[in-house]
C-alpha atoms as a PDB file:
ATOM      1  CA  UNK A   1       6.381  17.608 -38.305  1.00  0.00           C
ATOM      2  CA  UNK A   2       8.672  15.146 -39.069  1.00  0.00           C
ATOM      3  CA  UNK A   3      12.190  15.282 -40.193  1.00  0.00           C
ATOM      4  CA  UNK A   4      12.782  16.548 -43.975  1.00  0.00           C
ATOM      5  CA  UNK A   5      16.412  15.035 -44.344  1.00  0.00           C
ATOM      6  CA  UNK A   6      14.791  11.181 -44.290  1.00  0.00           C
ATOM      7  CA  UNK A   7      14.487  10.011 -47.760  1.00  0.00           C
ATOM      8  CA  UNK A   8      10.641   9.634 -48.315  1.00  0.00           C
ATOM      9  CA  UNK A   9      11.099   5.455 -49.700  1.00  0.00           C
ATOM     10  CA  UNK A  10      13.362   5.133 -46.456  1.00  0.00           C
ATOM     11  CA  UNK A  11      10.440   6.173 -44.200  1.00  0.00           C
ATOM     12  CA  UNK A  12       8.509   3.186 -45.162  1.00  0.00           C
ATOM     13  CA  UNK A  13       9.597   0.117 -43.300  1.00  0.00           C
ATOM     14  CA  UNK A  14       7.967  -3.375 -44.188  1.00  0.00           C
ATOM     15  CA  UNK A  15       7.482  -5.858 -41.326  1.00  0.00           C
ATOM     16  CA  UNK A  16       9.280  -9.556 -42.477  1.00  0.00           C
ATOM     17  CA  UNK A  17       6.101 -11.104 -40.179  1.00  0.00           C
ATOM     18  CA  UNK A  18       6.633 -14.628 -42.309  1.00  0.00           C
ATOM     19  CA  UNK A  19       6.768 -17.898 -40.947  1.00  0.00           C
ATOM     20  CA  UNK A  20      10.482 -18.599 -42.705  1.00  0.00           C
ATOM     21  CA  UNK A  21      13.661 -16.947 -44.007  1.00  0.00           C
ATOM     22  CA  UNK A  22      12.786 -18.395 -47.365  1.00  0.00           C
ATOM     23  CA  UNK A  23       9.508 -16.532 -47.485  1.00  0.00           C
ATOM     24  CA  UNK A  24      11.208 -13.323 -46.085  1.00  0.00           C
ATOM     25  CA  UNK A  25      13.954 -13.521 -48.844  1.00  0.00           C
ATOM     26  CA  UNK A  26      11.157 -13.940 -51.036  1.00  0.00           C
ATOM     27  CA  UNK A  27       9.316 -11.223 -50.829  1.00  0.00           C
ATOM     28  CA  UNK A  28      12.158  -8.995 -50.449  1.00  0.00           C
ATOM     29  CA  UNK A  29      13.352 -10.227 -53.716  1.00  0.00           C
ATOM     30  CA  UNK A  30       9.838  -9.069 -54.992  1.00  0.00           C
ATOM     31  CA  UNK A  31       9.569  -6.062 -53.424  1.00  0.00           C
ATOM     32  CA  UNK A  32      13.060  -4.914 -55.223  1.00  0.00           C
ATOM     33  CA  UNK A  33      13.887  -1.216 -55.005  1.00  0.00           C
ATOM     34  CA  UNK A  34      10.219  -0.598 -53.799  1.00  0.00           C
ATOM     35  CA  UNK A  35      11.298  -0.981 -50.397  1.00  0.00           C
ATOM     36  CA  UNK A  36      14.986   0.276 -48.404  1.00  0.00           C
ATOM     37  CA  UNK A  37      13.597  -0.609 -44.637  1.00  0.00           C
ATOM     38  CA  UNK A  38      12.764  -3.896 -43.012  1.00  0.00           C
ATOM     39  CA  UNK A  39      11.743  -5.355 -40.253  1.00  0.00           C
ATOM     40  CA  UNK A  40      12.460  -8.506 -38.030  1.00  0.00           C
ATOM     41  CA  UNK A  41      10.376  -9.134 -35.373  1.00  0.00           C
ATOM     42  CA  UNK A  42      10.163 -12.150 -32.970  1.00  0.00           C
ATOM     43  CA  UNK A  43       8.135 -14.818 -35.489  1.00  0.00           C
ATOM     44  CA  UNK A  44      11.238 -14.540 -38.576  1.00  0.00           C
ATOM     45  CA  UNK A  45      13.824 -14.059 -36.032  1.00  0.00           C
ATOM     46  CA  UNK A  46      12.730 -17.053 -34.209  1.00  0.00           C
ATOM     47  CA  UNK A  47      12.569 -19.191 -37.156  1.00  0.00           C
ATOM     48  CA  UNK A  48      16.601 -18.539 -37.731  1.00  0.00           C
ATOM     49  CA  UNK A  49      15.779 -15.084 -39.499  1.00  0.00           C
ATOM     50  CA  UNK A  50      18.659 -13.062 -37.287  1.00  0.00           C
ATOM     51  CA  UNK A  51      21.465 -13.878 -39.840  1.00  0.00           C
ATOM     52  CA  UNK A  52      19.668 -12.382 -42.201  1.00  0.00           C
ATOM     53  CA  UNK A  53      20.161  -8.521 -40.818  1.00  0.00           C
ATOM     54  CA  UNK A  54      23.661  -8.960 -42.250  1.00  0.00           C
ATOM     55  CA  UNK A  55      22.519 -10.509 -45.419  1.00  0.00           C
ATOM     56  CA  UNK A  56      19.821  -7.714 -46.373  1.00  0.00           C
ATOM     57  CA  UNK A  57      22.486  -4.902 -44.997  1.00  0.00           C
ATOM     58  CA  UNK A  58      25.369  -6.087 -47.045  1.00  0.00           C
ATOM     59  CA  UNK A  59      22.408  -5.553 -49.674  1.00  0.00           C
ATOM     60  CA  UNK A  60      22.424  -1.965 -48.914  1.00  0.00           C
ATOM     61  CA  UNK A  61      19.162  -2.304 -47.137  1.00  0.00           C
ATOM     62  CA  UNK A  62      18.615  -1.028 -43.542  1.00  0.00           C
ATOM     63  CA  UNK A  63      16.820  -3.610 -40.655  1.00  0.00           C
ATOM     64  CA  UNK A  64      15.033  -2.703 -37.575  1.00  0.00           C
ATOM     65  CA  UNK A  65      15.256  -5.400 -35.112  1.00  0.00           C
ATOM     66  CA  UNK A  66      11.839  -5.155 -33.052  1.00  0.00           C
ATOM     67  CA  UNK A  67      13.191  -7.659 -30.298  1.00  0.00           C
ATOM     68  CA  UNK A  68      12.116  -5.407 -27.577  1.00  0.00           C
ATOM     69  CA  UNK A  69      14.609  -6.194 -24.873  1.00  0.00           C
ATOM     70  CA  UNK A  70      13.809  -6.061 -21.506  1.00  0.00           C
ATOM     71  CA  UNK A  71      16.216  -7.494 -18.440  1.00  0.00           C
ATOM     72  CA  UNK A  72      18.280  -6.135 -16.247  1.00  0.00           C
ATOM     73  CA  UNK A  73      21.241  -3.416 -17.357  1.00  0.00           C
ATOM     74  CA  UNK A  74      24.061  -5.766 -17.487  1.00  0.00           C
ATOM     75  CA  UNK A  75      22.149  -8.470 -19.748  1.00  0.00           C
ATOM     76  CA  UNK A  76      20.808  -5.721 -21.819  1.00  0.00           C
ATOM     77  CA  UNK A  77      24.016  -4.083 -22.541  1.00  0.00           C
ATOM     78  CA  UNK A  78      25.507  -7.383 -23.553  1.00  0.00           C
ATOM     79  CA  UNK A  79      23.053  -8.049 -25.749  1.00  0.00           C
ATOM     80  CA  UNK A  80      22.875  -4.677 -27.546  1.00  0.00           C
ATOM     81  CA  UNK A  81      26.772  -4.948 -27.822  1.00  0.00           C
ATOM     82  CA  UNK A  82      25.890  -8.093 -30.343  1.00  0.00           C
ATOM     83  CA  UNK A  83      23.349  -6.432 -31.809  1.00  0.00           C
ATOM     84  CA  UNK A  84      25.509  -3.578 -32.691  1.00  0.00           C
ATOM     85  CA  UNK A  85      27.798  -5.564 -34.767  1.00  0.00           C
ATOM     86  CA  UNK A  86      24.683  -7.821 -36.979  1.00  0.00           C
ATOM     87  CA  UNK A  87      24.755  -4.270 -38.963  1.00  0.00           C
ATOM     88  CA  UNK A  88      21.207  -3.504 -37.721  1.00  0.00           C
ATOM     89  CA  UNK A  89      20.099   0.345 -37.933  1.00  0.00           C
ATOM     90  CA  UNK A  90      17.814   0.199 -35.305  1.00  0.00           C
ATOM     91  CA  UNK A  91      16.879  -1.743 -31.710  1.00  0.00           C
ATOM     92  CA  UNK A  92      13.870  -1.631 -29.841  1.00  0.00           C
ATOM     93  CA  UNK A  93      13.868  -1.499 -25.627  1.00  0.00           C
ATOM     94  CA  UNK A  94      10.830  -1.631 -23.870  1.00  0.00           C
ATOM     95  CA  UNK A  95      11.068   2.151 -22.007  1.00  0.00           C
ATOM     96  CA  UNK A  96      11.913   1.709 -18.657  1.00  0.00           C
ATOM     97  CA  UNK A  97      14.774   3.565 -17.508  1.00  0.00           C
ATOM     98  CA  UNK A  98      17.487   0.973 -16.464  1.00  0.00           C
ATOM     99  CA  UNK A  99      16.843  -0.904 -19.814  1.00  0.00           C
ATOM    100  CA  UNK A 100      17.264   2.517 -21.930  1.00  0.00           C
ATOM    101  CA  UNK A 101      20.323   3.261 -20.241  1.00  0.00           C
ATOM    102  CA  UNK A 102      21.952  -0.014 -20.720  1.00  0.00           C
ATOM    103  CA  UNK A 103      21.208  -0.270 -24.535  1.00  0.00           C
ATOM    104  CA  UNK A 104      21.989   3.436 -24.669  1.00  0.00           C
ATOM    105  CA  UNK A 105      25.770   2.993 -23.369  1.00  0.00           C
ATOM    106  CA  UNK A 106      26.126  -0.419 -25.306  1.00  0.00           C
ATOM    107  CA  UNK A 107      24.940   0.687 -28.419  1.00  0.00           C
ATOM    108  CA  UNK A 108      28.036   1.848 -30.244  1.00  0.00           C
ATOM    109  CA  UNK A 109      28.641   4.284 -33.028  1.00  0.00           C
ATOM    110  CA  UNK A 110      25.729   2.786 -35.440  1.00  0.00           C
ATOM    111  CA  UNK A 111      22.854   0.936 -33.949  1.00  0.00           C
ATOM    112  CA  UNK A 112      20.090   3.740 -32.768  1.00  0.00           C
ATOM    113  CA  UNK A 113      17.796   2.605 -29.607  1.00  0.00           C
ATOM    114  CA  UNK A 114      14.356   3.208 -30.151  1.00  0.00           C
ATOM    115  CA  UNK A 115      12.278   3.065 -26.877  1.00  0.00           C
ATOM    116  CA  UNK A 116       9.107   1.577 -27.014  1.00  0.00           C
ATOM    117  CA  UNK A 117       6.463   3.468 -25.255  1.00  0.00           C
ATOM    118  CA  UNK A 118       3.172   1.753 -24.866  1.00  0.00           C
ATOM    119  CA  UNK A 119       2.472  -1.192 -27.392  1.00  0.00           C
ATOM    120  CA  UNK A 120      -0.315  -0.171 -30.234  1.00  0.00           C
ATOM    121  CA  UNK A 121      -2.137  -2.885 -29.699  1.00  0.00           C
ATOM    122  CA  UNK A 122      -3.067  -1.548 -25.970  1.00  0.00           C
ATOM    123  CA  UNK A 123      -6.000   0.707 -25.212  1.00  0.00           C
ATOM    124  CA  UNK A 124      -6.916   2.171 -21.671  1.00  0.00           C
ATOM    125  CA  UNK A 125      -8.782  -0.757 -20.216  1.00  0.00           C
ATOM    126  CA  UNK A 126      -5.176  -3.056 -21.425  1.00  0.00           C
ATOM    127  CA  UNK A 127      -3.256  -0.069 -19.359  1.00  0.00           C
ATOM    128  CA  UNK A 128      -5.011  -0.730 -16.534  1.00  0.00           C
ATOM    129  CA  UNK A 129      -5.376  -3.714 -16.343  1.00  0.00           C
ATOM    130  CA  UNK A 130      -1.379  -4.326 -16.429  1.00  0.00           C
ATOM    131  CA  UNK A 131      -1.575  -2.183 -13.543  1.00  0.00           C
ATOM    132  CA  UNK A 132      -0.848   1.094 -14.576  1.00  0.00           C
ATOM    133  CA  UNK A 133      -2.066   3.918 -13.075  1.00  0.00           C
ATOM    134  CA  UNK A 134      -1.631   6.060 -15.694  1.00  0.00           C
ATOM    135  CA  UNK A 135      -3.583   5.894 -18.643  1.00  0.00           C
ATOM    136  CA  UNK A 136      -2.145   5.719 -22.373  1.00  0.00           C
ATOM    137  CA  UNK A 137      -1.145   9.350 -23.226  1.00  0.00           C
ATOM    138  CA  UNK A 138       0.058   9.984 -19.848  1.00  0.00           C
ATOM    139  CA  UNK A 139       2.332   6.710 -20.022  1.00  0.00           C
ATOM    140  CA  UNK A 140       3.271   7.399 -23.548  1.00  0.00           C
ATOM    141  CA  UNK A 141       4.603  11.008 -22.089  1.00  0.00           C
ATOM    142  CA  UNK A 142       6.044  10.023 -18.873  1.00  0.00           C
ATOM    143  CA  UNK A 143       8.209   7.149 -20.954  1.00  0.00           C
ATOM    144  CA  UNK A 144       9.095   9.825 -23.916  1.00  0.00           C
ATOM    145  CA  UNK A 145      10.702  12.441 -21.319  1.00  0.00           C
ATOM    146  CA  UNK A 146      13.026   9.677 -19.704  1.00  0.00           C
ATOM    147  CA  UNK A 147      13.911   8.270 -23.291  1.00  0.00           C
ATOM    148  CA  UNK A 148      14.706  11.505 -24.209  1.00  0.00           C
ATOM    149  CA  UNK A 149      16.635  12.615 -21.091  1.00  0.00           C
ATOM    150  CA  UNK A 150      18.439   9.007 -21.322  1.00  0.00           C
ATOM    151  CA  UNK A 151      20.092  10.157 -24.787  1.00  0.00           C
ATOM    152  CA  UNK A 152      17.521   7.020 -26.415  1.00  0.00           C
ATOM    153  CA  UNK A 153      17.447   7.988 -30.200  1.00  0.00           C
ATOM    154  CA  UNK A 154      13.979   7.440 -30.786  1.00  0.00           C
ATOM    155  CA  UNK A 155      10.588   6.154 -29.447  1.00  0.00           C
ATOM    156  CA  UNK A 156       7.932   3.761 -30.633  1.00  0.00           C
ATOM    157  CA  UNK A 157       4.696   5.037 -30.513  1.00  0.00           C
ATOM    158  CA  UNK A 158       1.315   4.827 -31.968  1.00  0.00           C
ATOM    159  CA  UNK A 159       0.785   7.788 -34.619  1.00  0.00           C
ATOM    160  CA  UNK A 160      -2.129   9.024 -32.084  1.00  0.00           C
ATOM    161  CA  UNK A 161       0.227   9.899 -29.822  1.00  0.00           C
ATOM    162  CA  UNK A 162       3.044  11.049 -32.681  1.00  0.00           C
ATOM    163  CA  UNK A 163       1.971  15.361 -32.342  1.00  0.00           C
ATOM    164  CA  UNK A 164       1.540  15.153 -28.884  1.00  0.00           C
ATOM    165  CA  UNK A 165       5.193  13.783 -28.357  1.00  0.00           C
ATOM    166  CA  UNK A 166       6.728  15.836 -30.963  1.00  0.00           C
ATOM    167  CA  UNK A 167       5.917  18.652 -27.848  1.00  0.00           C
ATOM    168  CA  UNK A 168       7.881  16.929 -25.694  1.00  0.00           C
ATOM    169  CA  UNK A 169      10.990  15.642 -27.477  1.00  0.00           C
ATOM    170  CA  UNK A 170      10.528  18.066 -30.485  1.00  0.00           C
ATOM    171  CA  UNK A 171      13.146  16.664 -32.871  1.00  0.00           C
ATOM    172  CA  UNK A 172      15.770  15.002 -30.858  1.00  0.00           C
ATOM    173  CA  UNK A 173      14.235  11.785 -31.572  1.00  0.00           C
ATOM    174  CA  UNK A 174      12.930  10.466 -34.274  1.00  0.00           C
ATOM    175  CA  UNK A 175       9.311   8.821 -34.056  1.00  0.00           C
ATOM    176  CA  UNK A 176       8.294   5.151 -35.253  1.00  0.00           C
ATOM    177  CA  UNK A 177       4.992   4.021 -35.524  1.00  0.00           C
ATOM    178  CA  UNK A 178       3.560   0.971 -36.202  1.00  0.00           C
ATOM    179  CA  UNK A 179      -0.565   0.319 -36.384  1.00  0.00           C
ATOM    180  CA  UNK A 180      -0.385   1.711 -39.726  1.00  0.00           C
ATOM    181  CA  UNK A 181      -3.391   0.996 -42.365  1.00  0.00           C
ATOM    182  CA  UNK A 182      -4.177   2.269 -45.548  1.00  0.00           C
ATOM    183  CA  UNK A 183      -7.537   3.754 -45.825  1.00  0.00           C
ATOM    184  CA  UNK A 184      -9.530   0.605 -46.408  1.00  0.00           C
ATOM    185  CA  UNK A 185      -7.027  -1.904 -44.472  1.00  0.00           C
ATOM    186  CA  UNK A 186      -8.230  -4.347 -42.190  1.00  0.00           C
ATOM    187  CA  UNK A 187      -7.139  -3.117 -38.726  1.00  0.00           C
ATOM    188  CA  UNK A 188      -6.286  -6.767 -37.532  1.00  0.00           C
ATOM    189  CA  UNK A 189      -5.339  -6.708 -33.693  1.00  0.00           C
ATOM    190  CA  UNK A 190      -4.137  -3.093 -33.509  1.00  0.00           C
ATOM    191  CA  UNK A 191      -6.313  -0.822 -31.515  1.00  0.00           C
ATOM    192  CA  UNK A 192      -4.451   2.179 -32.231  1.00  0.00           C
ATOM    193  CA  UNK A 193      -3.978   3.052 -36.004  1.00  0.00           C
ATOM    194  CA  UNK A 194      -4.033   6.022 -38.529  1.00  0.00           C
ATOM    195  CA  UNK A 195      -3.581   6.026 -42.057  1.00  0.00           C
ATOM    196  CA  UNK A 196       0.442   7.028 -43.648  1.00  0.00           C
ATOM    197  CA  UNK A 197      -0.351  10.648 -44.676  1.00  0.00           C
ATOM    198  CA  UNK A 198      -2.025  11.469 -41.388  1.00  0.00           C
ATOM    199  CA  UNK A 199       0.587   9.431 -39.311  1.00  0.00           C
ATOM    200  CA  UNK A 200       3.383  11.612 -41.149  1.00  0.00           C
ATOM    201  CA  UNK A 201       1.612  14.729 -40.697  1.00  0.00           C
ATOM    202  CA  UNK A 202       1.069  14.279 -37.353  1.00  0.00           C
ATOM    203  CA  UNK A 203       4.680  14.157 -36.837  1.00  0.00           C
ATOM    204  CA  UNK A 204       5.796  10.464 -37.357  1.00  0.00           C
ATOM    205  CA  UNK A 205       9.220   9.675 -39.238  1.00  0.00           C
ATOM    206  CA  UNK A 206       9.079   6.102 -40.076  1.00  0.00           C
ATOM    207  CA  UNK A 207       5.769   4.070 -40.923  1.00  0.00           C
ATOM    208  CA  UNK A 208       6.062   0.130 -39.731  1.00  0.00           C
ATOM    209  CA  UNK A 209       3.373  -1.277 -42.541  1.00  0.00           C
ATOM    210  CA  UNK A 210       3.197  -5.269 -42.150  1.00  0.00           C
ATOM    211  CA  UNK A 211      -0.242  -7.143 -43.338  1.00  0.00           C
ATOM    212  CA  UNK A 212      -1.449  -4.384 -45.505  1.00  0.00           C
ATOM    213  CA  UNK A 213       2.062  -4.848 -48.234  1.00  0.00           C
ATOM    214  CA  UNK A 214       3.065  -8.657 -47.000  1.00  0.00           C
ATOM    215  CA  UNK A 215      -0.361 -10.123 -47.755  1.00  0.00           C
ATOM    216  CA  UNK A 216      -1.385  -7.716 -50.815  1.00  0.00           C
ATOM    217  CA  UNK A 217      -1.999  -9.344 -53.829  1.00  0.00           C
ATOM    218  CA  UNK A 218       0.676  -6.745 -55.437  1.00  0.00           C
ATOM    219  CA  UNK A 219       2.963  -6.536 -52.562  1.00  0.00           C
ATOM    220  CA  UNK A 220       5.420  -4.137 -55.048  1.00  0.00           C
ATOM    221  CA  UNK A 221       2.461  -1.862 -55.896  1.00  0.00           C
ATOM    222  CA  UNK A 222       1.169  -1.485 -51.965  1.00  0.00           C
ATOM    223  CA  UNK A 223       4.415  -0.721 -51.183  1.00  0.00           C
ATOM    224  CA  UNK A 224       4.978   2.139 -53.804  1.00  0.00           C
ATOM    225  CA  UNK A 225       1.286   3.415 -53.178  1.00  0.00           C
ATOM    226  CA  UNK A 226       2.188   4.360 -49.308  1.00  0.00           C
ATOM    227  CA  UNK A 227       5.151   5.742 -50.350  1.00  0.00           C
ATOM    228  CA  UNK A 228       3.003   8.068 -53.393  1.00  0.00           C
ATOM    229  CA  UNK A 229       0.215   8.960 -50.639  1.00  0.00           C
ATOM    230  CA  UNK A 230       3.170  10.542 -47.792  1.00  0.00           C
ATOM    231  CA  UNK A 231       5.058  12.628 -50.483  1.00  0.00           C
ATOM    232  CA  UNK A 232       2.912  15.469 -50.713  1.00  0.00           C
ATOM    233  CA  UNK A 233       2.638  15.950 -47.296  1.00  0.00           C
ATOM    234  CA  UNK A 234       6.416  15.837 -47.327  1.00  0.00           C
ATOM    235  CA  UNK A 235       6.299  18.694 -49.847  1.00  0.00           C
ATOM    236  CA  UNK A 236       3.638  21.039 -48.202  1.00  0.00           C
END
C-alpha cells in the first residue's frame, strides 16, 4: 500500500506536456488549488519552461523534473547539483547504477532522485528488442533492488509493476507512475496503464496524469475527479 502521510491532492501530479510556458502558466492558473504537483518534461522544458520550477515553487507548488538524465557520474552529478538549487522536489535518472549513484551523492538536502525503471510506454517485444535479456518485470526488479541499495528515493514505474515492487523495496521508496487513465481515457502511446484507484491500491504514491486533465474540456473538474476516485481507497 502506499504511504498514508502524502496528502491525497499532493499525490496527483499533472504533466505541463504544452508546447509553451505561456500555455503551461495558463493552465496552471486554471487549475488553481485543484492541483499542488507538476510536471516538466522535455517538450515545456525545451521551449524555455526550466525557469519556471522556481516560479511555480515560490508559488508553493512542488515540480517534478522528468529530464531523465543519463551520462556518465561526473556529468550527472554536476547536473543534479543545478538541479538541486531550481527548488525542484523531484529528478528523474534513468536506473543504471553509476547514474543513480552520481545523482544520489549530488542531490543535496531537498531534491529526491527517482529512478526510472523501464519506460511505460515499453512492452516485452520493445525490451527485447533494445537488447535486453530480461523481460519487463524482471528488469523492473533487477533496477528497483540497485535503486534501493543505492539510497535512490524513489522509482518510476508503471502501476503494473507498483505491488510487485512494493515486495522488494517495501516503503523505503516511494513509487511514481505514469500511464495513468481514467476509466474511459484514451490510452494514447502508453502500453502499460491502470486506472488511479487501482494504481494507488496496488501500491503507487504519486499518479503522473497528462492528456486525460491537460486536454479535458474541464481541466479543473478532471483534476478534482482523480483526486475524489483515490480517497476512499486512501481511507479503507
Amino acid at each position: 500500500m502506499p504511504a498514508t502521510d502524502i496528502p491525497p491532492r499532493d499525490r496527483l501530479i499533472v504533466a505541463l506536456d504544452v508546447a509553451s510556458v505561456e500555455a503551461a502558466e495558463a493552465l496552471v492558473m486554471r487549475l488553481g488549488d485543484s492541483v499542488t504537483f507538476y510536471k516538466i518534461g522535455y517538450q515545456l522544458a525545451f521551449a524555455g519552461g526550466l525557469p519556471l520550477v522556481r516560479k511555480l515553487a515560490d508559488k508553493g507548488k512542488k515540480v517534478f523534473l522528468d529530464l531523465k538524465l543519463h551520462d556518465i557520474g561526473n556529468t550527472v552529478a554536476r547536473g543534479v547539483e543545478n538541479i538541486a538549487k531550481s527548488g525542484a522536489t523531484f529528478l528523474t535518472v534513468h536506473a543504471y547504477p553509476q547514474t543513480m549513484q552520481a545523482a544520489v551523492e549530488a542531490r543535496g538536502p531537498n531534491l529526491k532522485i527517482l529512478a526510472v525503471t523501464v519506460l511505460t510506454s515499453y512492452n516485452e517485444d520493445d525490451v527485447k528488442a533494445a537488447g535486453y535479456r530480461l523481460g519487463v518485470a524482471d528488469l523492473v526488479a533487477q533496477r528497483a533492488r540497485q535503486a534501493d541499495e543505492l539510497g535512490v528515493d524513489g522509482l518510476v514505474c508503471s502501476a503494473e509493476e507498483a505491488a510487485n515492487l512494493r515486495k522488494i523495496v517495501a516503503k523505503r521508496l516511494c513509487l511514481v507512475t505514469p500511464g495513468i487513465r481514467p476509466a474511459g481515457s484514451a490510452s494514447g502511446d502508453q502500453k502499460r496503464i491502470m486506472t488511479p484507484a487501482r494504481a494507488v491500491a496496488a501500491g503507487a504514491d504519486y499518479l503522473v496524469v497528462g492528456r486525460p486533465v491537460v486536454e479535458a474540456a474541464d481541466p479543473k473538474a478532471a483534476a478534482d475527479a482523480i483526486v475524489a476516485e483515490i480517497m476512499p481507497v486512501l481511507v479503507s
